[in-house]
C-alpha atoms as a PDB file:
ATOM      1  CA  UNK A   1     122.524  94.427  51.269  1.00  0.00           C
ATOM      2  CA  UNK A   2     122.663  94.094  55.051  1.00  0.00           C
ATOM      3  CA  UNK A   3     121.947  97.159  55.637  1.00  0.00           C
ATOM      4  CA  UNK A   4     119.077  96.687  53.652  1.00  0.00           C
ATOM      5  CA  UNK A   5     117.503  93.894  55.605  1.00  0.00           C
ATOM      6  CA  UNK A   6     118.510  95.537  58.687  1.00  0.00           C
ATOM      7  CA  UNK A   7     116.329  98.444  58.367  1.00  0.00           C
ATOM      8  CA  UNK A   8     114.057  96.458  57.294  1.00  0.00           C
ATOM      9  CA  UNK A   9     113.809  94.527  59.928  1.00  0.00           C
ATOM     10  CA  UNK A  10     114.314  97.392  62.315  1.00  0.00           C
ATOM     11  CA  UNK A  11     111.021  98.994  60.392  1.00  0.00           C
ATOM     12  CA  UNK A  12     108.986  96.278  60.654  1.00  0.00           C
ATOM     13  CA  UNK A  13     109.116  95.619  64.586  1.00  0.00           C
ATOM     14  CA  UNK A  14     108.951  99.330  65.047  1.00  0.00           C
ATOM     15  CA  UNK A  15     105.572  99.409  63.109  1.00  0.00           C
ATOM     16  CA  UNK A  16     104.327  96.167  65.147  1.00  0.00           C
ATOM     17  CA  UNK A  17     104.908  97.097  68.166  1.00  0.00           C
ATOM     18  CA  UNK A  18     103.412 100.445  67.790  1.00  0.00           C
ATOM     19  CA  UNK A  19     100.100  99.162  65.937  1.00  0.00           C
ATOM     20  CA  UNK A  20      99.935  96.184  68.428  1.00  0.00           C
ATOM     21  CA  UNK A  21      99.804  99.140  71.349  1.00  0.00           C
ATOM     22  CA  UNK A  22      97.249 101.214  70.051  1.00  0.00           C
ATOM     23  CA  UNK A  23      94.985  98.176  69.358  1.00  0.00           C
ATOM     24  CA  UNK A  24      93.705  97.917  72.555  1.00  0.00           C
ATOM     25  CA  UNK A  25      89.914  97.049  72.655  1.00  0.00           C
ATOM     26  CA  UNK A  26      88.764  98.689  75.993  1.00  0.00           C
ATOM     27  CA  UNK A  27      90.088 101.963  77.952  1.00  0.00           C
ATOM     28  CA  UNK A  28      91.663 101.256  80.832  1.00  0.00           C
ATOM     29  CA  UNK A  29      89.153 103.932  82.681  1.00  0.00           C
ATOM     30  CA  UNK A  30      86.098 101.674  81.428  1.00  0.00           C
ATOM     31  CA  UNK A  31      87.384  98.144  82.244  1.00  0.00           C
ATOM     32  CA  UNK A  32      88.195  99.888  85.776  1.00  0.00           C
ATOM     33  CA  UNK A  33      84.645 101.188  86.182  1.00  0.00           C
ATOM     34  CA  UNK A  34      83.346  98.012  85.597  1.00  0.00           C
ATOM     35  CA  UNK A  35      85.442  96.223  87.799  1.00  0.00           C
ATOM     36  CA  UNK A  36      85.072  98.394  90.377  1.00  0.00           C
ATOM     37  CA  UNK A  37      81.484  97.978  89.916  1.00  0.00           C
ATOM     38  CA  UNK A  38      81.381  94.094  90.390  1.00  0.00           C
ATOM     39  CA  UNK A  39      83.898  94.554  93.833  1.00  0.00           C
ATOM     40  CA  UNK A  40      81.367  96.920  95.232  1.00  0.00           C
ATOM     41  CA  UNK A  41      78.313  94.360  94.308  1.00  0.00           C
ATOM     42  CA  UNK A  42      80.597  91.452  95.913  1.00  0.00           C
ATOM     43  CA  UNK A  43      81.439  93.563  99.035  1.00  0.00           C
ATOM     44  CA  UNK A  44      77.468  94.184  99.488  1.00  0.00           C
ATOM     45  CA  UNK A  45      75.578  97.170 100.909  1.00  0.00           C
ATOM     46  CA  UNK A  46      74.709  96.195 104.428  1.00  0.00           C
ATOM     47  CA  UNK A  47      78.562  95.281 105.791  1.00  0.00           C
ATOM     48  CA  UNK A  48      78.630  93.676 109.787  1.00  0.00           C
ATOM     49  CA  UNK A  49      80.295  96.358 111.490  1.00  0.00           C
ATOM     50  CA  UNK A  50      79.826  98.824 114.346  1.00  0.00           C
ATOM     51  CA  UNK A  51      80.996 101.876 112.823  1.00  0.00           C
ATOM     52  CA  UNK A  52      80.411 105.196 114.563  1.00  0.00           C
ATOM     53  CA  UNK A  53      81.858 107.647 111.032  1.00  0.00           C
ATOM     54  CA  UNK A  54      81.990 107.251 107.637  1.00  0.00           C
ATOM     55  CA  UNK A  55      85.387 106.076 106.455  1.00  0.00           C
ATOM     56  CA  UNK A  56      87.261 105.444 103.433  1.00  0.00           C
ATOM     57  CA  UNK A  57      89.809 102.956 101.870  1.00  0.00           C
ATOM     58  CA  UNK A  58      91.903 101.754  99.123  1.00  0.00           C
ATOM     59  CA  UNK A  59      92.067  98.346  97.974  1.00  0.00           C
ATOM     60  CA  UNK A  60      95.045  97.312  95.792  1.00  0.00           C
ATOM     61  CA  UNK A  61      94.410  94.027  94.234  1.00  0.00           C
ATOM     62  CA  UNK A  62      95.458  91.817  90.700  1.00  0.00           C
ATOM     63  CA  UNK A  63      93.939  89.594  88.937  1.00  0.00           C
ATOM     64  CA  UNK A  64      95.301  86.322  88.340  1.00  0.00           C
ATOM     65  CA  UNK A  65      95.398  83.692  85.313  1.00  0.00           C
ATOM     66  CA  UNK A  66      92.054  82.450  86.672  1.00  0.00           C
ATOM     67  CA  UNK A  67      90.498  86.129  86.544  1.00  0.00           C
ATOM     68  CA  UNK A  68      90.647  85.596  90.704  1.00  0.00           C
ATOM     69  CA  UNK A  69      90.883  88.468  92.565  1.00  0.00           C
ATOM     70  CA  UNK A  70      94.104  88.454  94.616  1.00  0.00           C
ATOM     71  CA  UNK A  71      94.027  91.239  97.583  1.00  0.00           C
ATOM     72  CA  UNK A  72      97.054  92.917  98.379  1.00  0.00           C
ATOM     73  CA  UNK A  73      96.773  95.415 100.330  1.00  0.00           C
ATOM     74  CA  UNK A  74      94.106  97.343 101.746  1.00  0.00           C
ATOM     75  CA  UNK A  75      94.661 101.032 103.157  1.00  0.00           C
ATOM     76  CA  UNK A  76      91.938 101.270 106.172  1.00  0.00           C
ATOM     77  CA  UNK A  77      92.491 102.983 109.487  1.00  0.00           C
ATOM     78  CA  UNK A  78      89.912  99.851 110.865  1.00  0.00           C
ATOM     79  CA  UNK A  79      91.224  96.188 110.841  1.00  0.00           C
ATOM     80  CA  UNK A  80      88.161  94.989 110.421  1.00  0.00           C
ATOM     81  CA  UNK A  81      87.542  96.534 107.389  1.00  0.00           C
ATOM     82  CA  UNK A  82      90.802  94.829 106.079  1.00  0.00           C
ATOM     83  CA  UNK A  83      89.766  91.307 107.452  1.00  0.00           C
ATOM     84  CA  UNK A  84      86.081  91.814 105.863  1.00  0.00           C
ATOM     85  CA  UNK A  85      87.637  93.194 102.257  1.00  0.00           C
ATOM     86  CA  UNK A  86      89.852  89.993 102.531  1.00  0.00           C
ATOM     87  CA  UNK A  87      87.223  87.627 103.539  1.00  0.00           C
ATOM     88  CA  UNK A  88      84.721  89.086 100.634  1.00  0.00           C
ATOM     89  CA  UNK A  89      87.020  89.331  97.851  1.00  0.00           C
ATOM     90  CA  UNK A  90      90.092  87.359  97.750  1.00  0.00           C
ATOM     91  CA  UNK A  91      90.311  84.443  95.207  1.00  0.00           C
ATOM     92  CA  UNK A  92      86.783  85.320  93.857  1.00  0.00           C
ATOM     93  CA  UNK A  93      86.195  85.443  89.935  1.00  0.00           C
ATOM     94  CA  UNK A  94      85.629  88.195  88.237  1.00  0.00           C
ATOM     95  CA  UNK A  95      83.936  88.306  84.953  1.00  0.00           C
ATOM     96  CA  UNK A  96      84.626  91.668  83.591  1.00  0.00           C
ATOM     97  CA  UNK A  97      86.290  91.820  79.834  1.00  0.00           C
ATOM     98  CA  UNK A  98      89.907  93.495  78.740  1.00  0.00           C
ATOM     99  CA  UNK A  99      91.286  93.091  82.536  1.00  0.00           C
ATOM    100  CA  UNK A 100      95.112  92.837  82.223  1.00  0.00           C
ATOM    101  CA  UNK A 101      96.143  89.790  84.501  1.00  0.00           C
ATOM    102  CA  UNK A 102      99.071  90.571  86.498  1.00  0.00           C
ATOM    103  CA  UNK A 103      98.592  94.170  86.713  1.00  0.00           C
ATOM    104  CA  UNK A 104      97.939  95.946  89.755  1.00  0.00           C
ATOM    105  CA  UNK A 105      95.048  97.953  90.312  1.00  0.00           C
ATOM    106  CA  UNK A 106      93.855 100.379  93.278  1.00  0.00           C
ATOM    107  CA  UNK A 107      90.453 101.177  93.615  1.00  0.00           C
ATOM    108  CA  UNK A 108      88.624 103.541  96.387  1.00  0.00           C
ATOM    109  CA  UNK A 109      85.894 102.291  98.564  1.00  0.00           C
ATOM    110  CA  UNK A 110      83.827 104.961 100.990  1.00  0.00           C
ATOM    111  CA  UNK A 111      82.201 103.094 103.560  1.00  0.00           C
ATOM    112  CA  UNK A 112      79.459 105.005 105.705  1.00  0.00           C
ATOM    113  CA  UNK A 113      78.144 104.236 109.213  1.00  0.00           C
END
């Protein structure tokens, strides 16, 4: 009889865990798009910098519990591109749906001259 329950038991967490995974609402590759989207709308197009080339960079970031974005790093060979990506951005809300708070995400940003 305790076996019994025990695979029972067993059973029924496997089963929740797997249907509470693959109930997710959004993909991760939409909810990404769209918050990209909204950082590149809150960085604006015309950015106050003397640039003479195009250049790139990569902005890790989480949200947190207040759906603020929380800048950790960002991978620019320009420190004022890190100060203005910090200025713009950290601790502003977001308002995009399905973001996972706590997780980290890295998004590309191309910035031309």
């Amino acid at each position: 009889m305790k076996n019994l329950k025990s695979i029972i038991a067993i059973l029924a967490i496997s089963l929740a865990t797997t249907f509470s995974t693959s109930a997710i609402e959004n993909e991760p590759s939409k909810v990404t798009k769209k918050l990209r989207t909204e950082l590149v709308s809150m960085l604006g197009d015309k950015i106050q910098m003397e640039l003479n080339e195009s250049t790139s960079a990569k902005i890790s970031f989480i949200i947190n519990n207040h759906n603020e974005v929380v800048i950790i790093s960002v991978d620019s060979k320009f420190n004022e591109i890190n100060s203005f990506v910090k200025n713009k951005l950290n601790y502003k809300k977001v308002k995009v749906k399905g973001v996972v708070k706590g997780e980290i995400y890295s998004i590309p940003v191309k910035i031309n001259a």
